[in-house]
PDB file of N, CA and C in Angstrom:
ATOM      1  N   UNK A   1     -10.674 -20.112  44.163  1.00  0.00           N
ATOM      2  CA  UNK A   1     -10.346 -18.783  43.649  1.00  0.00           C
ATOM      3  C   UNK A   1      -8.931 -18.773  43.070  1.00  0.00           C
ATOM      4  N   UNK A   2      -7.961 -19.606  43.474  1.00  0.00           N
ATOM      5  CA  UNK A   2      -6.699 -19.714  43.018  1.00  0.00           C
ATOM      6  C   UNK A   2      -6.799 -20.525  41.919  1.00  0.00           C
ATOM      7  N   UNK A   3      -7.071 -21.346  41.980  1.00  0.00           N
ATOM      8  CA  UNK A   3      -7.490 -21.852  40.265  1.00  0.00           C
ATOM      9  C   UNK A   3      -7.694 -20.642  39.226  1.00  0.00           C
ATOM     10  N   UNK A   4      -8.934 -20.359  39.921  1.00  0.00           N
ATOM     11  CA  UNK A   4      -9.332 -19.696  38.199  1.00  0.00           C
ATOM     12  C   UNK A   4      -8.334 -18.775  38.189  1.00  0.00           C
ATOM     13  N   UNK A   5      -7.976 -17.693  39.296  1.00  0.00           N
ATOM     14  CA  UNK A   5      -6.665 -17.135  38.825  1.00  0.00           C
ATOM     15  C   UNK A   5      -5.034 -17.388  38.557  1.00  0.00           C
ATOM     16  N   UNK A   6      -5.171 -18.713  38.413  1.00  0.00           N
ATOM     17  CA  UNK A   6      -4.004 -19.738  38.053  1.00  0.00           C
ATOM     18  C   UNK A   6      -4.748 -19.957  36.305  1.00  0.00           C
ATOM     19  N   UNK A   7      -5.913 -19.942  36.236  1.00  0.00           N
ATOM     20  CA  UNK A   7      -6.148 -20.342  34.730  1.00  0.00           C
ATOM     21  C   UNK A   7      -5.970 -18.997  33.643  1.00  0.00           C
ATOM     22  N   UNK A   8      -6.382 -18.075  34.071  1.00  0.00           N
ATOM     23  CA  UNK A   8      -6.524 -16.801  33.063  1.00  0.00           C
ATOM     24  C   UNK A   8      -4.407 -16.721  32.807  1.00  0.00           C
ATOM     25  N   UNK A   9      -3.534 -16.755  33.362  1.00  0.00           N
ATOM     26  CA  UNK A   9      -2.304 -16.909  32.711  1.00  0.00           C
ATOM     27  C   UNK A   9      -2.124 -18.080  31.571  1.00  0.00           C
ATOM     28  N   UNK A  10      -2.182 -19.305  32.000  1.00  0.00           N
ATOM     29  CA  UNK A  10      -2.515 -20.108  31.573  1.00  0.00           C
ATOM     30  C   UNK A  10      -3.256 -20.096  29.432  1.00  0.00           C
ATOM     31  N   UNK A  11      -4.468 -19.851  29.866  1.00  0.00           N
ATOM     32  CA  UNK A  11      -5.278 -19.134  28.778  1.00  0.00           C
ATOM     33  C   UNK A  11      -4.272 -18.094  27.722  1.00  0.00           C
ATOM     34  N   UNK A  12      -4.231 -16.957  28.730  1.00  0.00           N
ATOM     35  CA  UNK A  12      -3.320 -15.879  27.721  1.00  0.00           C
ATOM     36  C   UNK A  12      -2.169 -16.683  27.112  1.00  0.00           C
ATOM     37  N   UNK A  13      -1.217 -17.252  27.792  1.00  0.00           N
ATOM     38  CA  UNK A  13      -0.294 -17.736  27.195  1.00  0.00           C
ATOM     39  C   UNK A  13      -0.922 -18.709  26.017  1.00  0.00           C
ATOM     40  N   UNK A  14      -1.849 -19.498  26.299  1.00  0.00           N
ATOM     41  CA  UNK A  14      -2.426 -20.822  25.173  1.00  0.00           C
ATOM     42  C   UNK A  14      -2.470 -19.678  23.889  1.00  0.00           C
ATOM     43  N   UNK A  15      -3.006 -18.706  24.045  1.00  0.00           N
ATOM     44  CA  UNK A  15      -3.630 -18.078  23.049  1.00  0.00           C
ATOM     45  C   UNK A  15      -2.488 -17.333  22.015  1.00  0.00           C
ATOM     46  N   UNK A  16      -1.671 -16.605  23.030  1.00  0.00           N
ATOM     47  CA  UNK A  16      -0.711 -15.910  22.486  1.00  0.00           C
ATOM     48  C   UNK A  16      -0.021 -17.416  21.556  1.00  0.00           C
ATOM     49  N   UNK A  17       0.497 -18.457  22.431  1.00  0.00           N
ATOM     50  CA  UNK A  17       1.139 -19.619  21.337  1.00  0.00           C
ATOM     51  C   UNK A  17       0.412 -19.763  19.969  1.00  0.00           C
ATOM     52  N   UNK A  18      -0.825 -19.547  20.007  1.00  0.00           N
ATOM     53  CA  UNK A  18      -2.215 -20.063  18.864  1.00  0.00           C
ATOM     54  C   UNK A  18      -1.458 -18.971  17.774  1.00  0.00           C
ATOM     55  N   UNK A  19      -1.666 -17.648  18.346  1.00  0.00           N
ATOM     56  CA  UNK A  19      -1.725 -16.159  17.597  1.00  0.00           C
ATOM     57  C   UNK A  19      -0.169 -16.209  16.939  1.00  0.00           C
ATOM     58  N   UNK A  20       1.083 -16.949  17.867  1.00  0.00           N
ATOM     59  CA  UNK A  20       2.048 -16.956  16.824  1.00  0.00           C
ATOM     60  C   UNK A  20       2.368 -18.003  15.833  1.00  0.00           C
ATOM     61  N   UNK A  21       1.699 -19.183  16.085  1.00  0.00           N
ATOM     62  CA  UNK A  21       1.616 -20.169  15.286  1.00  0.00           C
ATOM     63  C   UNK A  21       0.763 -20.077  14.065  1.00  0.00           C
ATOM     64  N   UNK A  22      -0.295 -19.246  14.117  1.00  0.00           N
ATOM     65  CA  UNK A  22      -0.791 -18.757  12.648  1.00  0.00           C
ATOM     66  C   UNK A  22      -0.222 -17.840  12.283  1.00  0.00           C
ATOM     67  N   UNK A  23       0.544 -16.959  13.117  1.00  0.00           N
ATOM     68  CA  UNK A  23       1.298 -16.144  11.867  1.00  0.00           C
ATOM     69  C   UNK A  23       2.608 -16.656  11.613  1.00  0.00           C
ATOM     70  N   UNK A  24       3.232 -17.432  11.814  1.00  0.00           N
ATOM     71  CA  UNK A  24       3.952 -18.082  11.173  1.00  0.00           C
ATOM     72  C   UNK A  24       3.620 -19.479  10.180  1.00  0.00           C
ATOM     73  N   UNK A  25       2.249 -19.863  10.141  1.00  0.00           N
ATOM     74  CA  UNK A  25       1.839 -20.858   9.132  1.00  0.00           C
ATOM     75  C   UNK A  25       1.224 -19.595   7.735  1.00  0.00           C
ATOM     76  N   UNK A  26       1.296 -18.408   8.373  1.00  0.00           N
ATOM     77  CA  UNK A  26       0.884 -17.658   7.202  1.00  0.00           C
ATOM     78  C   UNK A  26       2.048 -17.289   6.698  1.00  0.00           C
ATOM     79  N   UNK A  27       3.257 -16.999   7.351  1.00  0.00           N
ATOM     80  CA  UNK A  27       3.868 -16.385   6.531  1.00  0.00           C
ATOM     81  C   UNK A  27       5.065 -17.511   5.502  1.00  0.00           C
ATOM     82  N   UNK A  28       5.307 -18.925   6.401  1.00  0.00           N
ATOM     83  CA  UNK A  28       5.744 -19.764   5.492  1.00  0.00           C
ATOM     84  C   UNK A  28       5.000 -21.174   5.259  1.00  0.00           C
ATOM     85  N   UNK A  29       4.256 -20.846   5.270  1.00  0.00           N
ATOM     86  CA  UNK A  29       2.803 -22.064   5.403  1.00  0.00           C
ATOM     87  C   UNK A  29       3.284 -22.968   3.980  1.00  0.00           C
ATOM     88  N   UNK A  30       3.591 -22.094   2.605  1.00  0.00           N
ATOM     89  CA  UNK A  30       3.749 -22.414   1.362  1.00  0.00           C
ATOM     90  C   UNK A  30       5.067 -23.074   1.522  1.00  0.00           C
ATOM     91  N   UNK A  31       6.143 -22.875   1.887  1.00  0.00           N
ATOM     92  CA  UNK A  31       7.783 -23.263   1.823  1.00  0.00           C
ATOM     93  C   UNK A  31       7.432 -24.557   3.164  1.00  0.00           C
ATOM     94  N   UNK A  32       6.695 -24.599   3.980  1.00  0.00           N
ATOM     95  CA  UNK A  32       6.205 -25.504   4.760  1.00  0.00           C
ATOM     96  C   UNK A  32       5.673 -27.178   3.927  1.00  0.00           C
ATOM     97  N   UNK A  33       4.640 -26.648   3.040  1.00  0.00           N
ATOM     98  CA  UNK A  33       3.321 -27.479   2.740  1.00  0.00           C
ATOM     99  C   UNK A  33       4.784 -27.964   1.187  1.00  0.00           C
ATOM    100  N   UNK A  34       5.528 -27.613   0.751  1.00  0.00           N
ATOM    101  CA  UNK A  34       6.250 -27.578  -0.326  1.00  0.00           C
ATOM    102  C   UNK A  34       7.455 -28.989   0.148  1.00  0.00           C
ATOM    103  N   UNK A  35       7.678 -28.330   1.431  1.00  0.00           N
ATOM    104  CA  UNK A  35       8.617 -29.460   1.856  1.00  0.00           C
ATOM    105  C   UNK A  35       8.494 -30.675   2.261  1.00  0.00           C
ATOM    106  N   UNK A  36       7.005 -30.625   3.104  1.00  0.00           N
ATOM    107  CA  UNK A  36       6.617 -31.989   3.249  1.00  0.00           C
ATOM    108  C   UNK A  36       6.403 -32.720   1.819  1.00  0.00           C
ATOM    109  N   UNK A  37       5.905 -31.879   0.263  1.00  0.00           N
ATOM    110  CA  UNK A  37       5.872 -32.841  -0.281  1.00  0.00           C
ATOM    111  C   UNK A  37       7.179 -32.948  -1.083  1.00  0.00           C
ATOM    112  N   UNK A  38       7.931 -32.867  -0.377  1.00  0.00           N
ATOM    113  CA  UNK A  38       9.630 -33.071  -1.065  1.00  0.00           C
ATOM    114  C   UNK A  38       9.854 -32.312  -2.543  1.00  0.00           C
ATOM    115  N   UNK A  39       9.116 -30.954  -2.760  1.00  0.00           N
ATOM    116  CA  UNK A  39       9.397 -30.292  -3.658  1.00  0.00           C
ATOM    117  C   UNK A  39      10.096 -29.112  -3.205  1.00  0.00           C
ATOM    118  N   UNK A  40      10.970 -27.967  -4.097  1.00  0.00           N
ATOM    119  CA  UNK A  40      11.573 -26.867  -3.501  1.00  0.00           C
ATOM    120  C   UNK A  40      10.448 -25.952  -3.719  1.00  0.00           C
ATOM    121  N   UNK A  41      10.166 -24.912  -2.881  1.00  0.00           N
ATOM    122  CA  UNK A  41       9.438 -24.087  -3.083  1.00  0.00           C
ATOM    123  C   UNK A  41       9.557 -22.766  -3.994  1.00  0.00           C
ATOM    124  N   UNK A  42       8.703 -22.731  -4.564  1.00  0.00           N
ATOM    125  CA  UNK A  42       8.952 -21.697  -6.117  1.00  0.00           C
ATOM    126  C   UNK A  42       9.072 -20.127  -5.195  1.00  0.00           C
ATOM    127  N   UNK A  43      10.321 -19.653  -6.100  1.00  0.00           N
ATOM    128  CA  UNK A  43      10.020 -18.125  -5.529  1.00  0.00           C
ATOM    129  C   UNK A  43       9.297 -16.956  -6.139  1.00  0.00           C
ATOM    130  N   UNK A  44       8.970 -16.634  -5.511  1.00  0.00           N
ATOM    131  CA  UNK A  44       7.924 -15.313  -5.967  1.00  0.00           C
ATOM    132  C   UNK A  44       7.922 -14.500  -6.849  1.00  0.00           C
ATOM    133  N   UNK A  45       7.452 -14.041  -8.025  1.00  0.00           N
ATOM    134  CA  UNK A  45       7.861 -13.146  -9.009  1.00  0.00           C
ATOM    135  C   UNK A  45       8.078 -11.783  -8.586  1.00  0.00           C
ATOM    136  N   UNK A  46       9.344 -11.403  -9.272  1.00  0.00           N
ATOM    137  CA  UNK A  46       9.802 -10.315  -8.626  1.00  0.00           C
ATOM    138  C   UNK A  46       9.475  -8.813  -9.678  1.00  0.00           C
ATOM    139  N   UNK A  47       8.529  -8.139  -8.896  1.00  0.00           N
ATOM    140  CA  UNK A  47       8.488  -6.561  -9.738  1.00  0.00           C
ATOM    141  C   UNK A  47       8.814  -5.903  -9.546  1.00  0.00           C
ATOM    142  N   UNK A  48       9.595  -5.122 -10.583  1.00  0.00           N
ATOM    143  CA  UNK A  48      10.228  -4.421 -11.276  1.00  0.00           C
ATOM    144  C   UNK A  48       9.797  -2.877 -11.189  1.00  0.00           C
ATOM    145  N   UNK A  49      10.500  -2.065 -10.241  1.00  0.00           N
ATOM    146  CA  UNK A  49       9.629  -0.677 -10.185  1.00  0.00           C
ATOM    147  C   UNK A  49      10.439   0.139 -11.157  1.00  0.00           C
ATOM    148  N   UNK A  50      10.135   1.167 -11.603  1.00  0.00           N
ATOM    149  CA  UNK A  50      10.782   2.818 -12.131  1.00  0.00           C
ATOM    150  C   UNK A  50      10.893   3.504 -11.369  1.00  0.00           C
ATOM    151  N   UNK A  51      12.120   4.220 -10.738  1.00  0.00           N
ATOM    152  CA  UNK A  51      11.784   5.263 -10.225  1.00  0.00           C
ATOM    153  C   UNK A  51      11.837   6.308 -11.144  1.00  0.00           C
ATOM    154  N   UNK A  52      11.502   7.617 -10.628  1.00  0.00           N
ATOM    155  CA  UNK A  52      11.253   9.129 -11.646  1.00  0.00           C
ATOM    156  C   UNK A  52      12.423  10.132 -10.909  1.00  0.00           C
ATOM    157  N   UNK A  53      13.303   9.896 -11.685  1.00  0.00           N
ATOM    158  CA  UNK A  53      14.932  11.114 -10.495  1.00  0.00           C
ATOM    159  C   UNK A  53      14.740  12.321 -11.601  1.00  0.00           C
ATOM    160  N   UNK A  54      15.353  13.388 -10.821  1.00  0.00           N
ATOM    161  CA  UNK A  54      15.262  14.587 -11.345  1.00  0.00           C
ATOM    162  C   UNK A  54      16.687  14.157 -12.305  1.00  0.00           C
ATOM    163  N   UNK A  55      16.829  15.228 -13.410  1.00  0.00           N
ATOM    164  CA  UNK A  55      17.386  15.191 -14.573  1.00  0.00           C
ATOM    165  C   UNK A  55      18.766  15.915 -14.171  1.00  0.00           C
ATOM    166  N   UNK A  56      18.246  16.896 -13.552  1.00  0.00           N
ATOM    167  CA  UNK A  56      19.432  17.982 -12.760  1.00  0.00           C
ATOM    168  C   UNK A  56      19.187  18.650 -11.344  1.00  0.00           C
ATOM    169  N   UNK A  57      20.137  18.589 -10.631  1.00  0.00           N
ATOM    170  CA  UNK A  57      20.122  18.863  -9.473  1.00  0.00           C
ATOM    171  C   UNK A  57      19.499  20.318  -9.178  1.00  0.00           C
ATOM    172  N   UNK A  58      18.621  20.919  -8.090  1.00  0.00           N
ATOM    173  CA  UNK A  58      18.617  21.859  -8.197  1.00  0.00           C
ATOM    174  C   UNK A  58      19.399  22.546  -7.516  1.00  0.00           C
ATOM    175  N   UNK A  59      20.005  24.460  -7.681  1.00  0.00           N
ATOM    176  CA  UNK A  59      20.666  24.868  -6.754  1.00  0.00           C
ATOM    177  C   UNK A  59      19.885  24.882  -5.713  1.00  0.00           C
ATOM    178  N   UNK A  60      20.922  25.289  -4.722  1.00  0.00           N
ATOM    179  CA  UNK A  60      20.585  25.496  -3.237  1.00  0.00           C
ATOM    180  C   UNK A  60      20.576  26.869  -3.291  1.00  0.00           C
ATOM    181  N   UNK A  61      19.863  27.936  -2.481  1.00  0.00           N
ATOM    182  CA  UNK A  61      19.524  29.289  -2.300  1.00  0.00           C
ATOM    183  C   UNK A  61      20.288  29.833  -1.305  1.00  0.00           C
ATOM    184  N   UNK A  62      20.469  30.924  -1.103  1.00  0.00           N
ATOM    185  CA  UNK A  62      20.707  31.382  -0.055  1.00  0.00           C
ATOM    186  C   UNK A  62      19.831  32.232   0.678  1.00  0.00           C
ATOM    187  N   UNK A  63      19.391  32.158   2.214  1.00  0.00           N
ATOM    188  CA  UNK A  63      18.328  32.757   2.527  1.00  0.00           C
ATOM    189  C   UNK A  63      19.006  34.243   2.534  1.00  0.00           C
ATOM    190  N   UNK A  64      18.199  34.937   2.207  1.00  0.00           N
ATOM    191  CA  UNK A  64      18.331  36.779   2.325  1.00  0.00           C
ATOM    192  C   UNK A  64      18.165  37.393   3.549  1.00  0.00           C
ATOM    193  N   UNK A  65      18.997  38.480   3.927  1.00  0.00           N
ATOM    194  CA  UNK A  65      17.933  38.634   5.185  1.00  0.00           C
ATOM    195  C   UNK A  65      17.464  40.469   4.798  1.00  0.00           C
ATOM    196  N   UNK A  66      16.516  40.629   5.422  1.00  0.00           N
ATOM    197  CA  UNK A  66      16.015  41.897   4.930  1.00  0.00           C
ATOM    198  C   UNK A  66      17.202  43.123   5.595  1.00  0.00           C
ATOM    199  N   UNK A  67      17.218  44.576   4.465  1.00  0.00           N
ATOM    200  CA  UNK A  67      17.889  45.130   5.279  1.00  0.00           C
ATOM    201  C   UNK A  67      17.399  46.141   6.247  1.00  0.00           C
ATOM    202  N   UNK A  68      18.295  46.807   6.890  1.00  0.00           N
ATOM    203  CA  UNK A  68      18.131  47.465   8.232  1.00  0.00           C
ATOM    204  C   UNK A  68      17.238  48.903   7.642  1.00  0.00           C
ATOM    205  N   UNK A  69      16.684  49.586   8.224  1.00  0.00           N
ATOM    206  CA  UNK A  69      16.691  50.921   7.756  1.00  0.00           C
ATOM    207  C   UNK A  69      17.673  51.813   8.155  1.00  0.00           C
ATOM    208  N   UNK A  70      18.054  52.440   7.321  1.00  0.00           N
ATOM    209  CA  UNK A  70      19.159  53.677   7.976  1.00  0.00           C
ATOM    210  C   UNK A  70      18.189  54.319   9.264  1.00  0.00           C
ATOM    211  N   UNK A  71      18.988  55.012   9.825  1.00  0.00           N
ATOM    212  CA  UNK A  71      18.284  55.767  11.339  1.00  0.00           C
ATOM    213  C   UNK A  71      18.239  57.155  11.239  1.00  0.00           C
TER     214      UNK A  71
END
């Protein structure tokens, strides 16, 4: 019984190592596979956004407050 509950840590940890080792062959897998073959790795084309800004600022308001009635 101590075994197998000596193995399920064991396991999780194997797995979790698996789960970060593919995401790190995904995320530089290319700059990886580039170096073993003694080339530099090309960088990524970079796009170019627009943003859309307002032309003129708008004013700021002032809130109103309603008035009282006379009594």
């Amino acid at each position: 019984m101590i075994a197998a509950l000596g193995t399920l840590p064991f396991l999780a940890t194997l797995w979790l190592l698996v789960v970060l080792g593919a995401r790190t062959l995904e995320e530089s897998g290319a700059k990886i596979a580039a170096a073993l073959k003694g080339e530099t790795a090309r960088p990524q084309a970079i796009v170019s956004v627009r943003m859309r800004t307002r032309l003129r600022p708008q004013q700021l308001r002032r809130a109103e407050l309603p008035l009282r009635a006379a009594a």
